[in-house]
C-alpha atoms as a PDB file:
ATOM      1  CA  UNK A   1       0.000   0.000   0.000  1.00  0.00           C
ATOM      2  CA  UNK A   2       1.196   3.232  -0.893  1.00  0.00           C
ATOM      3  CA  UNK A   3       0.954   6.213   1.746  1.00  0.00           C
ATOM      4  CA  UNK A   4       1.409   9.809   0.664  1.00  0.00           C
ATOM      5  CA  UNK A   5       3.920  11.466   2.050  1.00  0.00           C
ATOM      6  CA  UNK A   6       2.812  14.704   3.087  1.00  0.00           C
ATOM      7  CA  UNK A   7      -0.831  13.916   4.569  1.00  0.00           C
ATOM      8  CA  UNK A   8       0.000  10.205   5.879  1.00  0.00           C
ATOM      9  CA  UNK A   9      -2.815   8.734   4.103  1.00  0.00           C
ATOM     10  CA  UNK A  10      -2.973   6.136   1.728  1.00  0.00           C
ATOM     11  CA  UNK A  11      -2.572   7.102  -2.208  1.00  0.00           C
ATOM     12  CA  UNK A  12      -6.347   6.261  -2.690  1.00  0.00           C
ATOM     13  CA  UNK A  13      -7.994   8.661   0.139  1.00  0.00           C
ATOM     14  CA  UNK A  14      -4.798  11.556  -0.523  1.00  0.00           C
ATOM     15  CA  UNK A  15      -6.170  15.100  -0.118  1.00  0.00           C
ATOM     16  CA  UNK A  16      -3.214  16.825  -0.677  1.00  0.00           C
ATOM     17  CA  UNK A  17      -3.763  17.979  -4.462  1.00  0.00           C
ATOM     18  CA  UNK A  18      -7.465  18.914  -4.072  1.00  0.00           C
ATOM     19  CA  UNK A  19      -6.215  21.198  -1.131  1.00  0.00           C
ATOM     20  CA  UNK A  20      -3.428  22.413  -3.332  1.00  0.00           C
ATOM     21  CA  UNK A  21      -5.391  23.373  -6.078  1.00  0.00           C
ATOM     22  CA  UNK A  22      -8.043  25.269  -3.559  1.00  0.00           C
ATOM     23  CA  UNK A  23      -5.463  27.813  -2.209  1.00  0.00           C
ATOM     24  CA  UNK A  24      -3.482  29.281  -5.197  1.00  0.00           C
ATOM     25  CA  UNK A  25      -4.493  32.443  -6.386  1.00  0.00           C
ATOM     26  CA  UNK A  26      -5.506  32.600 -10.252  1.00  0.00           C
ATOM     27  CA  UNK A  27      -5.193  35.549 -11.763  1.00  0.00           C
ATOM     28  CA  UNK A  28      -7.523  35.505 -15.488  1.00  0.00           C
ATOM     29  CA  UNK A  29      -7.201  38.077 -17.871  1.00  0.00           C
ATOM     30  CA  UNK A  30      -7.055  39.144 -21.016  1.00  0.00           C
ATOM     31  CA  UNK A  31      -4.228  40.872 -23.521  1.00  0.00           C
ATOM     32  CA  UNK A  32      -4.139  42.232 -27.032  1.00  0.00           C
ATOM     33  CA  UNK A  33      -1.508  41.024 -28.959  1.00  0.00           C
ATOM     34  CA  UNK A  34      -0.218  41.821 -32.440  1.00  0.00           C
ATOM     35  CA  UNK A  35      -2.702  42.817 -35.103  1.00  0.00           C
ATOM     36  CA  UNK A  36      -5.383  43.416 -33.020  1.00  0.00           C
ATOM     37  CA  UNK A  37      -5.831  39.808 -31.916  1.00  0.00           C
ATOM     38  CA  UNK A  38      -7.030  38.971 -27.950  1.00  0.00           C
ATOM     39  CA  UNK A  39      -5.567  36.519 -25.931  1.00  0.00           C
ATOM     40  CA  UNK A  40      -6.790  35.237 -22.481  1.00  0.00           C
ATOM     41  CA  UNK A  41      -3.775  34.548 -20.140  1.00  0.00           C
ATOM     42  CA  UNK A  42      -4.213  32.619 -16.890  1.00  0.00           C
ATOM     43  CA  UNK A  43      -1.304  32.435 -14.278  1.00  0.00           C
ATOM     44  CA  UNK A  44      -0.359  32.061 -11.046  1.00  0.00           C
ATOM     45  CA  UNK A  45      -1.132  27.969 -11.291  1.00  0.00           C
ATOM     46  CA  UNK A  46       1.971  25.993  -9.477  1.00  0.00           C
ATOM     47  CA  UNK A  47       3.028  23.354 -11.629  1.00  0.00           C
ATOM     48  CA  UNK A  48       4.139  20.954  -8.947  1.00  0.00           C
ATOM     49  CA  UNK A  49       0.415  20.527  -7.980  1.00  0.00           C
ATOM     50  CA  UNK A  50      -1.339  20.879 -10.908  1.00  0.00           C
ATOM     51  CA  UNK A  51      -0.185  19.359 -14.593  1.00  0.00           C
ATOM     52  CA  UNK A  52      -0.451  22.545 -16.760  1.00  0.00           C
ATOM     53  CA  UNK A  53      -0.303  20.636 -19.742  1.00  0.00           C
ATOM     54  CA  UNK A  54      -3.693  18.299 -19.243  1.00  0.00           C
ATOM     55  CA  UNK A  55      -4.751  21.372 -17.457  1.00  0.00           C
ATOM     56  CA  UNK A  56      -4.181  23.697 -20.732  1.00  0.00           C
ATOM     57  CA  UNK A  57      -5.943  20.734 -22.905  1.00  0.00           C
ATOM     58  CA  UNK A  58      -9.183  20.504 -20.720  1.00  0.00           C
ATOM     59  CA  UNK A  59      -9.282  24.551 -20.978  1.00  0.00           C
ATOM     60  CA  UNK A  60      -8.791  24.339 -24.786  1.00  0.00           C
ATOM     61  CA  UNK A  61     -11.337  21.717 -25.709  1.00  0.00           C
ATOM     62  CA  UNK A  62     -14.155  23.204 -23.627  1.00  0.00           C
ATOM     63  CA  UNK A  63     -13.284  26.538 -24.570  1.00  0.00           C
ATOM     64  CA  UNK A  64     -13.170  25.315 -28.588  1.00  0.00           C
ATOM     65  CA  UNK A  65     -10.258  27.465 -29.297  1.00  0.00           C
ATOM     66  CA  UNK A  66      -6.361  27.145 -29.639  1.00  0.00           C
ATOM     67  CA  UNK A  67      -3.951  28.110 -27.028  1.00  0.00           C
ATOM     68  CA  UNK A  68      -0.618  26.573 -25.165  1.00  0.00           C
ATOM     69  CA  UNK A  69       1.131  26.123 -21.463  1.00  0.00           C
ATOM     70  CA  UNK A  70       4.247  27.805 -21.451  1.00  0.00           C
ATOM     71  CA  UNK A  71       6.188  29.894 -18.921  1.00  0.00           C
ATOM     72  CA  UNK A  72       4.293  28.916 -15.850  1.00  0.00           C
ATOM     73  CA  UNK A  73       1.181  30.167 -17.726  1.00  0.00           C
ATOM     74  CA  UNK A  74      -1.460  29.179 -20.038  1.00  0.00           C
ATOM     75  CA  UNK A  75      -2.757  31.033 -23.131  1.00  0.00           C
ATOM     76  CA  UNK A  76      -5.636  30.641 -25.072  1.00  0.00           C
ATOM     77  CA  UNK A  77      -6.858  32.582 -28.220  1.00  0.00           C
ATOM     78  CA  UNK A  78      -9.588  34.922 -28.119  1.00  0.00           C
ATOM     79  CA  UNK A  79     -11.866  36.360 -24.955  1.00  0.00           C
ATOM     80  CA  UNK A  80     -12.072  33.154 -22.911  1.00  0.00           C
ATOM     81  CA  UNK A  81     -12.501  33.876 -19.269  1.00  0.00           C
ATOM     82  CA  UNK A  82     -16.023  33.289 -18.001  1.00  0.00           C
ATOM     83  CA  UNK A  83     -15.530  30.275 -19.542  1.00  0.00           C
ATOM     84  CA  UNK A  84     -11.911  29.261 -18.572  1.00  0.00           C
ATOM     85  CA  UNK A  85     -12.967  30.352 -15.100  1.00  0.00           C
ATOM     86  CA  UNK A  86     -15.980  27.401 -14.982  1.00  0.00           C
ATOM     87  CA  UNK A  87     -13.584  25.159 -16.376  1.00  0.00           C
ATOM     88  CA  UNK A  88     -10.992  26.147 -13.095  1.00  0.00           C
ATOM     89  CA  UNK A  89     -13.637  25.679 -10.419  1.00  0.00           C
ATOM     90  CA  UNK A  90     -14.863  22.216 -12.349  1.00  0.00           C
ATOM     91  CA  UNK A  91     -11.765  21.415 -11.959  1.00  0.00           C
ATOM     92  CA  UNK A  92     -11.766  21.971  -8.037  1.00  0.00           C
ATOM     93  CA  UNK A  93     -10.132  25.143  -7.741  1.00  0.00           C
ATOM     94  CA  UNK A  94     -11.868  27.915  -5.668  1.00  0.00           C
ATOM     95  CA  UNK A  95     -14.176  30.870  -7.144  1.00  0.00           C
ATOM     96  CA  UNK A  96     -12.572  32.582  -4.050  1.00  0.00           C
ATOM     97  CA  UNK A  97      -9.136  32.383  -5.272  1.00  0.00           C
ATOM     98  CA  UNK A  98      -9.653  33.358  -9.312  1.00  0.00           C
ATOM     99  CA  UNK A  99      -9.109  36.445  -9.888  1.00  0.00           C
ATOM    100  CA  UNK A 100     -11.096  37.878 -13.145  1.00  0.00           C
ATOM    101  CA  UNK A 101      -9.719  40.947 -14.669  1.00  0.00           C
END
């Protein structure tokens, strides 16, 4: 049986990521870039918790739109955030702790 080694419990019944994921503060926003075009930029996810990569996939295929995880952050084309924010709390982070700007 595998125990985790920060909580003490066993693999199955860890807790550790979900309470990870519940205190990091996201900040959502969004940027113009060259020719006019908007991007939505989300930071401030820890990639030791949290994959960014199968994080940045689940926010592009519910979004329908193109993006990529890179630098600590994830980018995805066009105005995305009331939607990138349902997909963050469906994904068990916090409404509390995303910041929409």
């Amino acid at each position: 049986m595998d125990v985790c080694k920060v909580c003490g419990l066993p693999k199955e019944l860890c807790v550790c990521e979900g309470i990870a994921r519940e205190i990091q503060k996201i900040k959502v926003y969004t940027m113009k870039r060259r020719f006019g075009k908007v991007v939505t930029l989300i930071e401030g996810i820890n990639e030791r918790d949290v994959n960014l990569w199968e994080l940045a996939k689940a926010l592009k295929t519910k979004c329908a739109c193109g993006g990529t995880a890179k630098g600590g952050r994830i980018e995805l084309q066009g105005d995305q955030r009331e939607k990138a924010k349902k997909v963050l709390m469906d994904s068990g982070f916090s409404e509390d702790m995303v910041d929409m700007r």
